[in-house]
PDB file of N, CA and C in Angstrom:
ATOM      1  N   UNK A   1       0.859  -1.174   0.000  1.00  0.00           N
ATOM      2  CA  UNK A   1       0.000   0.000   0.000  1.00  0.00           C
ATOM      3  C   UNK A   1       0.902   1.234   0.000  1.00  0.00           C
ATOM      4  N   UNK A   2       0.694   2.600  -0.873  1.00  0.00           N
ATOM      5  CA  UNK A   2       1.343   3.309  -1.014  1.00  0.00           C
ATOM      6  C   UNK A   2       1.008   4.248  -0.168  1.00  0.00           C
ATOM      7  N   UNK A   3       1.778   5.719   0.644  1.00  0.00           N
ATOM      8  CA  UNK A   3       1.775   5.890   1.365  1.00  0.00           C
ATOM      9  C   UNK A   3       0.646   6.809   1.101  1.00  0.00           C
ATOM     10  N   UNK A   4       0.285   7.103  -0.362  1.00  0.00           N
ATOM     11  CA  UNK A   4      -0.750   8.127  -0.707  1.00  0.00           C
ATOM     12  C   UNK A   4      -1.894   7.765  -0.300  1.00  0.00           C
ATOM     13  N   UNK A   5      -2.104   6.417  -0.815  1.00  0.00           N
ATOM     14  CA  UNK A   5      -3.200   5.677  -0.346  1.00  0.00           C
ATOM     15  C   UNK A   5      -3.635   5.174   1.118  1.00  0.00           C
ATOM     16  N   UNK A   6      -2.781   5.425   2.305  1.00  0.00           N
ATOM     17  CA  UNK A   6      -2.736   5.418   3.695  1.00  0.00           C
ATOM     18  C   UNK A   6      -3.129   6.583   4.015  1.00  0.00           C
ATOM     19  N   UNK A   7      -2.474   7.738   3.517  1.00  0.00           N
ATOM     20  CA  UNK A   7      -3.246   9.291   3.355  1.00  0.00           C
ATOM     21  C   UNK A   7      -4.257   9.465   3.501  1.00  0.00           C
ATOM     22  N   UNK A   8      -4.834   8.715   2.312  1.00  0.00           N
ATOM     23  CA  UNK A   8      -6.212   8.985   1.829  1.00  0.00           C
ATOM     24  C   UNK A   8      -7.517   7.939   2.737  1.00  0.00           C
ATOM     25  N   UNK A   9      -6.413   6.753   3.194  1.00  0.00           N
ATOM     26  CA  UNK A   9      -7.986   6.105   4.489  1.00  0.00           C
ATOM     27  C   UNK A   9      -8.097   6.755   5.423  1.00  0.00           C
ATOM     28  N   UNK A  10      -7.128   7.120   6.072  1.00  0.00           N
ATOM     29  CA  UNK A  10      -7.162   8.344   7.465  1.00  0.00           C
ATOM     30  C   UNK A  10      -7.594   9.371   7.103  1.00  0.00           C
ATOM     31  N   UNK A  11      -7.787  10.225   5.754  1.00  0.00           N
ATOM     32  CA  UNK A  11      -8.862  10.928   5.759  1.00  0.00           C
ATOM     33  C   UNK A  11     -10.075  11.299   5.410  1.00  0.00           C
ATOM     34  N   UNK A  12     -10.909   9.770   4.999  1.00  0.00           N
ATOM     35  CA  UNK A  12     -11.653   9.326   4.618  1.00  0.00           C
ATOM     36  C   UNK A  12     -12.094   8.817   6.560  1.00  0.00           C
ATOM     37  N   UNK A  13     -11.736   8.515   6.876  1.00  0.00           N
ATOM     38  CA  UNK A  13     -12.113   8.258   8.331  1.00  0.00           C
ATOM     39  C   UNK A  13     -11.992   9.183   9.119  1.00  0.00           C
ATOM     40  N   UNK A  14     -11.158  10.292   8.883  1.00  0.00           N
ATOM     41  CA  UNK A  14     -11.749  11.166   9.437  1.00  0.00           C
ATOM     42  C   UNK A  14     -12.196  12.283   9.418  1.00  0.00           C
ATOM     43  N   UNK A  15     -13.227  12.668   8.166  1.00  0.00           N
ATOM     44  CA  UNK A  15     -14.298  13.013   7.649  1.00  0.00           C
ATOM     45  C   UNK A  15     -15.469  12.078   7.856  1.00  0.00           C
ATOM     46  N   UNK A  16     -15.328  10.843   8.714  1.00  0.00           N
ATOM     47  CA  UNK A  16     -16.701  10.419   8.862  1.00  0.00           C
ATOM     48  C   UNK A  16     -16.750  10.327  10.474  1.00  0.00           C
ATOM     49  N   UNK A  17     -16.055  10.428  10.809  1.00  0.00           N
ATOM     50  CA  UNK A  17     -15.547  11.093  12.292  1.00  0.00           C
ATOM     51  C   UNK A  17     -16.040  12.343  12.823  1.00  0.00           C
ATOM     52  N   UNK A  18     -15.732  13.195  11.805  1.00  0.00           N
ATOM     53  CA  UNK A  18     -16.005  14.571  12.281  1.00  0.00           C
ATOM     54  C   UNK A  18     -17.506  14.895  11.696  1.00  0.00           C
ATOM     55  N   UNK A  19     -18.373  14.106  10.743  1.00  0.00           N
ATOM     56  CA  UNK A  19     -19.825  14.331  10.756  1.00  0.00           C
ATOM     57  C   UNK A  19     -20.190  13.564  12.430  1.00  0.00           C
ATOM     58  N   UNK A  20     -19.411  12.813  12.411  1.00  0.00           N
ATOM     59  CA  UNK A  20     -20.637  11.886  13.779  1.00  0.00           C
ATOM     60  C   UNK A  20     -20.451  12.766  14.514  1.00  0.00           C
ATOM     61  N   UNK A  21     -18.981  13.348  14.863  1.00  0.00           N
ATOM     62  CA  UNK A  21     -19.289  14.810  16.253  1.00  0.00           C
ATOM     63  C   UNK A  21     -20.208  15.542  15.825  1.00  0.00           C
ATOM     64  N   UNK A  22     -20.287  16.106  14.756  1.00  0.00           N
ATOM     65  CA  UNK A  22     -21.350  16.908  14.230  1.00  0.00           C
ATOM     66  C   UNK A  22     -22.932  16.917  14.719  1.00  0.00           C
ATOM     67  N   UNK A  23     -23.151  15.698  13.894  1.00  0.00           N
ATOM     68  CA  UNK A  23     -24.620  15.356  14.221  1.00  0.00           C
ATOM     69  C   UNK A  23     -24.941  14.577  15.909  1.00  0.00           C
ATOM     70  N   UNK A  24     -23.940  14.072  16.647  1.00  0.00           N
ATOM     71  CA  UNK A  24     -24.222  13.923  17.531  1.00  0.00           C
ATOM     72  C   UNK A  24     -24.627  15.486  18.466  1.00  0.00           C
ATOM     73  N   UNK A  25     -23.360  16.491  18.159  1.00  0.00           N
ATOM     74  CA  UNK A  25     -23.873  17.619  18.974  1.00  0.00           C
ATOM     75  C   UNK A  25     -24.376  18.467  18.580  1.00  0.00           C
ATOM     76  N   UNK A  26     -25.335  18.700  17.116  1.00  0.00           N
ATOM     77  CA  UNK A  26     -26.484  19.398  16.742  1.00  0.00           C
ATOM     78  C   UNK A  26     -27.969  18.576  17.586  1.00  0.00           C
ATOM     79  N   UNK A  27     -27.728  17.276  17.064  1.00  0.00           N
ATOM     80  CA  UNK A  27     -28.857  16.397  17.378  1.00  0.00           C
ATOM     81  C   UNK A  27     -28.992  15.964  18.586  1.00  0.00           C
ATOM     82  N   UNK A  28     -27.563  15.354  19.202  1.00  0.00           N
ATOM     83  CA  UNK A  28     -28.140  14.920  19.929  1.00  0.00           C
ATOM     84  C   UNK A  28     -27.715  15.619  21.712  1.00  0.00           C
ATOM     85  N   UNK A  29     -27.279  16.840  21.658  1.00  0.00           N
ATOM     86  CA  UNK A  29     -27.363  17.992  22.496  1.00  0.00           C
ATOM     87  C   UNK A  29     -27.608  19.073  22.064  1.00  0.00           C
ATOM     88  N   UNK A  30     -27.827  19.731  21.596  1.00  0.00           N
ATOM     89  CA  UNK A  30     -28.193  21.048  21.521  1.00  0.00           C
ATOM     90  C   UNK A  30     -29.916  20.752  21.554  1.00  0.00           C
ATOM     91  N   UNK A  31     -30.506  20.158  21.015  1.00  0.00           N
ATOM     92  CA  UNK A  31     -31.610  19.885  21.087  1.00  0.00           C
ATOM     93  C   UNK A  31     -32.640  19.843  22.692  1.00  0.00           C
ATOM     94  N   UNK A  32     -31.912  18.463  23.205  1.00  0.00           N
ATOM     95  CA  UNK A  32     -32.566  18.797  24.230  1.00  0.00           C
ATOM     96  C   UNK A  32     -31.912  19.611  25.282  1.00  0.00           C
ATOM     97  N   UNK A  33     -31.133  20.853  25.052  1.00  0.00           N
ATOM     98  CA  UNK A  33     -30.236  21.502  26.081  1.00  0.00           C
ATOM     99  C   UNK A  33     -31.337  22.748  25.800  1.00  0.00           C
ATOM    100  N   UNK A  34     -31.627  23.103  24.008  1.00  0.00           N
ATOM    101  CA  UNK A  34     -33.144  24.072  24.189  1.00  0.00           C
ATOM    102  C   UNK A  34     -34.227  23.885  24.477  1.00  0.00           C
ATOM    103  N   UNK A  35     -34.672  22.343  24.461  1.00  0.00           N
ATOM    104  CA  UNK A  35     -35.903  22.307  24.917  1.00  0.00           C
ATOM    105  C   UNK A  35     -35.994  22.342  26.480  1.00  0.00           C
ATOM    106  N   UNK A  36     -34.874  22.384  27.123  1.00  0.00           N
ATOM    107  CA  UNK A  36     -34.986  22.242  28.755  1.00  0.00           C
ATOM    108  C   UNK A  36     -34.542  23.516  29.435  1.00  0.00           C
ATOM    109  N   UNK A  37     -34.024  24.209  28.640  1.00  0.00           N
ATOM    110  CA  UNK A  37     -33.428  25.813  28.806  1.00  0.00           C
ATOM    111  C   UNK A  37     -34.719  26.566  28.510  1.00  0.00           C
ATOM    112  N   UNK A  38     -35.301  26.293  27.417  1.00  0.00           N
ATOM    113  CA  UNK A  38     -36.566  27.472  26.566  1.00  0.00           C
ATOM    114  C   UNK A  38     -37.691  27.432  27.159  1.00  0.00           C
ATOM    115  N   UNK A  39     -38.491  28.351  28.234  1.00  0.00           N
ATOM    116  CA  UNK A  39     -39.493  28.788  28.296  1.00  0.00           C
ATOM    117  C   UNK A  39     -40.546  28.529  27.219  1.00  0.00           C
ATOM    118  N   UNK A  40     -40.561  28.566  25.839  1.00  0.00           N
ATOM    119  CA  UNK A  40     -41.405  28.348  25.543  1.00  0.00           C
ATOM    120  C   UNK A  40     -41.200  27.258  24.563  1.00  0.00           C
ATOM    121  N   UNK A  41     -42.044  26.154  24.876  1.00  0.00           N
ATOM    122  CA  UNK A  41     -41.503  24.525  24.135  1.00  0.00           C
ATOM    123  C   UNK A  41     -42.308  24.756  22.727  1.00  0.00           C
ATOM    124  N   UNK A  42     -41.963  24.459  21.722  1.00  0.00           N
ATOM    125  CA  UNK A  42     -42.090  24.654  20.269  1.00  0.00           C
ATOM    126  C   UNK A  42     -42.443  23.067  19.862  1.00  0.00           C
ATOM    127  N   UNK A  43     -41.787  22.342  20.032  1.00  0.00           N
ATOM    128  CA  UNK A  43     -41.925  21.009  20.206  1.00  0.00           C
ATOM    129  C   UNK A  43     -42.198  19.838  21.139  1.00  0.00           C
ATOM    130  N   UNK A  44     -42.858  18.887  21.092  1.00  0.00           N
ATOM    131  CA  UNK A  44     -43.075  17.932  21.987  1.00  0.00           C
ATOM    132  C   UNK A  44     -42.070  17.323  22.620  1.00  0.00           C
ATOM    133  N   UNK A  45     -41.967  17.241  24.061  1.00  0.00           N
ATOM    134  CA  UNK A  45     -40.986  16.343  24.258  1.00  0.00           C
ATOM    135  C   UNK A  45     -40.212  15.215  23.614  1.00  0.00           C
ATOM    136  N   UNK A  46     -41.398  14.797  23.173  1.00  0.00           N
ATOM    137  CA  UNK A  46     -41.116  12.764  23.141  1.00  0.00           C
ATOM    138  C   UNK A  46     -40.316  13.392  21.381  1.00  0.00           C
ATOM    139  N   UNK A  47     -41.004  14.094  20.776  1.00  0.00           N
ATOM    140  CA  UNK A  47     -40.016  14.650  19.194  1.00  0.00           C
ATOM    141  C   UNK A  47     -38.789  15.071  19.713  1.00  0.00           C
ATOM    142  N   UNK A  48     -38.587  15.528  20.576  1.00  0.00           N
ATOM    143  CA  UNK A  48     -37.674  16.309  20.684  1.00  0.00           C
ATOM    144  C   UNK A  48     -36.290  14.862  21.250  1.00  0.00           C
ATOM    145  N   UNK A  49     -36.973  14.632  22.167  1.00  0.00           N
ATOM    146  CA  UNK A  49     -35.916  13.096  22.619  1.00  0.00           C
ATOM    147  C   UNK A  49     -35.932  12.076  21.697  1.00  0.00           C
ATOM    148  N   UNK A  50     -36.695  11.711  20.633  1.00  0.00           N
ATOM    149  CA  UNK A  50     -36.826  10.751  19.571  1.00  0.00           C
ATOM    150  C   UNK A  50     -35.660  11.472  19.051  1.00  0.00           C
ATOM    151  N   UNK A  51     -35.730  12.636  18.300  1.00  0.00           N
ATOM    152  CA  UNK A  51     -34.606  13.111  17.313  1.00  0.00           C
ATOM    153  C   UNK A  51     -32.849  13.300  18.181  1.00  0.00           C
ATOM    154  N   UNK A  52     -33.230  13.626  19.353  1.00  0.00           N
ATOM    155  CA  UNK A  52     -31.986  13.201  19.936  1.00  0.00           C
ATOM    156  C   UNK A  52     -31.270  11.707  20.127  1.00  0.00           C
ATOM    157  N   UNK A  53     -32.156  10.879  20.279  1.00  0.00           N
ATOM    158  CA  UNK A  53     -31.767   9.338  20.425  1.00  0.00           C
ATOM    159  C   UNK A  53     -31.264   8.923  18.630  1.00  0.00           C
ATOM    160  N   UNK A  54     -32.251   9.520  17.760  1.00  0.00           N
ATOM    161  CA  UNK A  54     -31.261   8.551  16.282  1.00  0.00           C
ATOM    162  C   UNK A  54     -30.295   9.669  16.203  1.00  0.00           C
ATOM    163  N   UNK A  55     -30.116  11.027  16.268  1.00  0.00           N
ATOM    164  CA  UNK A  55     -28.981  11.826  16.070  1.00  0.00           C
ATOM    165  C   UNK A  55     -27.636  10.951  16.942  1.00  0.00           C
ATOM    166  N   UNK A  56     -28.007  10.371  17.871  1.00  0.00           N
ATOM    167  CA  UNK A  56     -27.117   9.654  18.735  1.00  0.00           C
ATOM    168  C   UNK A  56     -26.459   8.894  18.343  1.00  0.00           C
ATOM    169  N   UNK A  57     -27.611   7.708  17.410  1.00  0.00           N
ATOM    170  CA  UNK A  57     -27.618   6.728  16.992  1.00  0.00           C
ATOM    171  C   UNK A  57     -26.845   6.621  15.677  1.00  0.00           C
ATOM    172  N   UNK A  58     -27.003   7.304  15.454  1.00  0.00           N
ATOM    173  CA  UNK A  58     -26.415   7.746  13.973  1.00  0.00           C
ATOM    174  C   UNK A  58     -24.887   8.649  13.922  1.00  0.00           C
ATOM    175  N   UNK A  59     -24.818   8.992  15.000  1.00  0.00           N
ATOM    176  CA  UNK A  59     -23.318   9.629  15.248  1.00  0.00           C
ATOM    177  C   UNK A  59     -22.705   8.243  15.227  1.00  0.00           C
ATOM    178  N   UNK A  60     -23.254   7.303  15.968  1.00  0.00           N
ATOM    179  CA  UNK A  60     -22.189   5.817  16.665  1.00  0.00           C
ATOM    180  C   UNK A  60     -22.589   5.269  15.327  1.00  0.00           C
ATOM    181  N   UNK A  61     -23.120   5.078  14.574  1.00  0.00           N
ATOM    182  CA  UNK A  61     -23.269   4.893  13.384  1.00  0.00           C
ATOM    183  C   UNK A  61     -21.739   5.051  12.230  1.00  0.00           C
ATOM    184  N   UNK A  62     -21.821   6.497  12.383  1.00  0.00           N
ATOM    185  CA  UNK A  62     -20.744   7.040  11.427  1.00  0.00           C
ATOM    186  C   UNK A  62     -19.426   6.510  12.208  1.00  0.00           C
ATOM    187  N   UNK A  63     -19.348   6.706  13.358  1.00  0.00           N
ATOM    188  CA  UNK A  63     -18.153   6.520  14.029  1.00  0.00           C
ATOM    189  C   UNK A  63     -17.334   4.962  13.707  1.00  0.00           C
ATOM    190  N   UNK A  64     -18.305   4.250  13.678  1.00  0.00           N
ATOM    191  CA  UNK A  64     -17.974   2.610  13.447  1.00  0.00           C
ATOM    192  C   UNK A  64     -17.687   2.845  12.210  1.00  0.00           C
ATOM    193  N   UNK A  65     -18.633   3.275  11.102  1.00  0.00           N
ATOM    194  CA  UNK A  65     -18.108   3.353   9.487  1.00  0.00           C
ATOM    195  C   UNK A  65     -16.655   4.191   9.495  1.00  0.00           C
ATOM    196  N   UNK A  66     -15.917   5.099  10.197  1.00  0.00           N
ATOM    197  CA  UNK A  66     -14.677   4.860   9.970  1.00  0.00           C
ATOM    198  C   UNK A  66     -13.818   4.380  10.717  1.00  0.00           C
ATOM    199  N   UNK A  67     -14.249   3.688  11.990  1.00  0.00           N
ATOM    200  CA  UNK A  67     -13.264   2.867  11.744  1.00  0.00           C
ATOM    201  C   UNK A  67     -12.952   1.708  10.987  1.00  0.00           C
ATOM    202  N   UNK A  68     -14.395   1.685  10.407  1.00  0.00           N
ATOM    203  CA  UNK A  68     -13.971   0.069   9.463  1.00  0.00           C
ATOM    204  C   UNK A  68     -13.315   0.355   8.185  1.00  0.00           C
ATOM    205  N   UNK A  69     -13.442   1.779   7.972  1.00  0.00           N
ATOM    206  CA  UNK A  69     -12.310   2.260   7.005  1.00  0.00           C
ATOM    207  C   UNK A  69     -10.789   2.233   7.146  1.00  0.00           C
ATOM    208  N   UNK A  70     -10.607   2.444   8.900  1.00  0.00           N
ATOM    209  CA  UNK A  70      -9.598   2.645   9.390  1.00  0.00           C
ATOM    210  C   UNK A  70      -8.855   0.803   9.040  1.00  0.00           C
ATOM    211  N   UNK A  71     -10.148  -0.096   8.677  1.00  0.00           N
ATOM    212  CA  UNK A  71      -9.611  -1.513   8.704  1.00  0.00           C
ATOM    213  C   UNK A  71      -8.629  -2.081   7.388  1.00  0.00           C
ATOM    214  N   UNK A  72      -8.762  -0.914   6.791  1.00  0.00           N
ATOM    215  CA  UNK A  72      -8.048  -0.937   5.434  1.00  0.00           C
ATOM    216  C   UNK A  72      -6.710  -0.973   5.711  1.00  0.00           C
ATOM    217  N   UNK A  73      -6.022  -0.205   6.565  1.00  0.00           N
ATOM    218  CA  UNK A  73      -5.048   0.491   6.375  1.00  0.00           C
ATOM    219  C   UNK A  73      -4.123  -1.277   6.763  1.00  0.00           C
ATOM    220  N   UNK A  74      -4.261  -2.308   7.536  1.00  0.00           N
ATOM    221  CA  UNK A  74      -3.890  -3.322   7.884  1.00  0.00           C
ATOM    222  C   UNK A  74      -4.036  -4.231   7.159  1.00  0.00           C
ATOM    223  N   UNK A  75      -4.869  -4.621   6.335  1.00  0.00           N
ATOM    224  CA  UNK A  75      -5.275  -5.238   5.360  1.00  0.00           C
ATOM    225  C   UNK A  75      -3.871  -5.064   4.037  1.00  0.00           C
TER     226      UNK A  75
END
């Protein structure tokens, strides 16, 4: 494996790394940090904790997809 191509899995992993921080802390904090801060609730609880739990879910999601990218680099 060339070293370009070792380059290029580490940053392919971590660009799928840095969406899961992403969407974990749009989705799955900031969310319910306004609905428990804001006086006035805009949304239902149970929406509001549903979209936090797959934002969650889906961060650990991405996180596993690179490291199984990261599985290349040994291979």
């Amino acid at each position: 494996m060339t070293l370009v191509r070792t380059e290029q899995i580490k940053l392919t992993a971590t660009y799928l790394n840095g969406i899961a921080i992403t969407v974990f802390g749009i989705g799955g904090l900031t969310i319910p940090f306004n609905l428990y801060s804001s006086a006035a609730l805009t949304a239902s609880p149970w929406i509001a904790a549903t979209i936090s739990v797959v934002c969650f879910a889906a961060s650990a999601v991405l996180h596993l997809a690179g490291k199984r990218v990261l599985r290349e680099l040994v291979e």
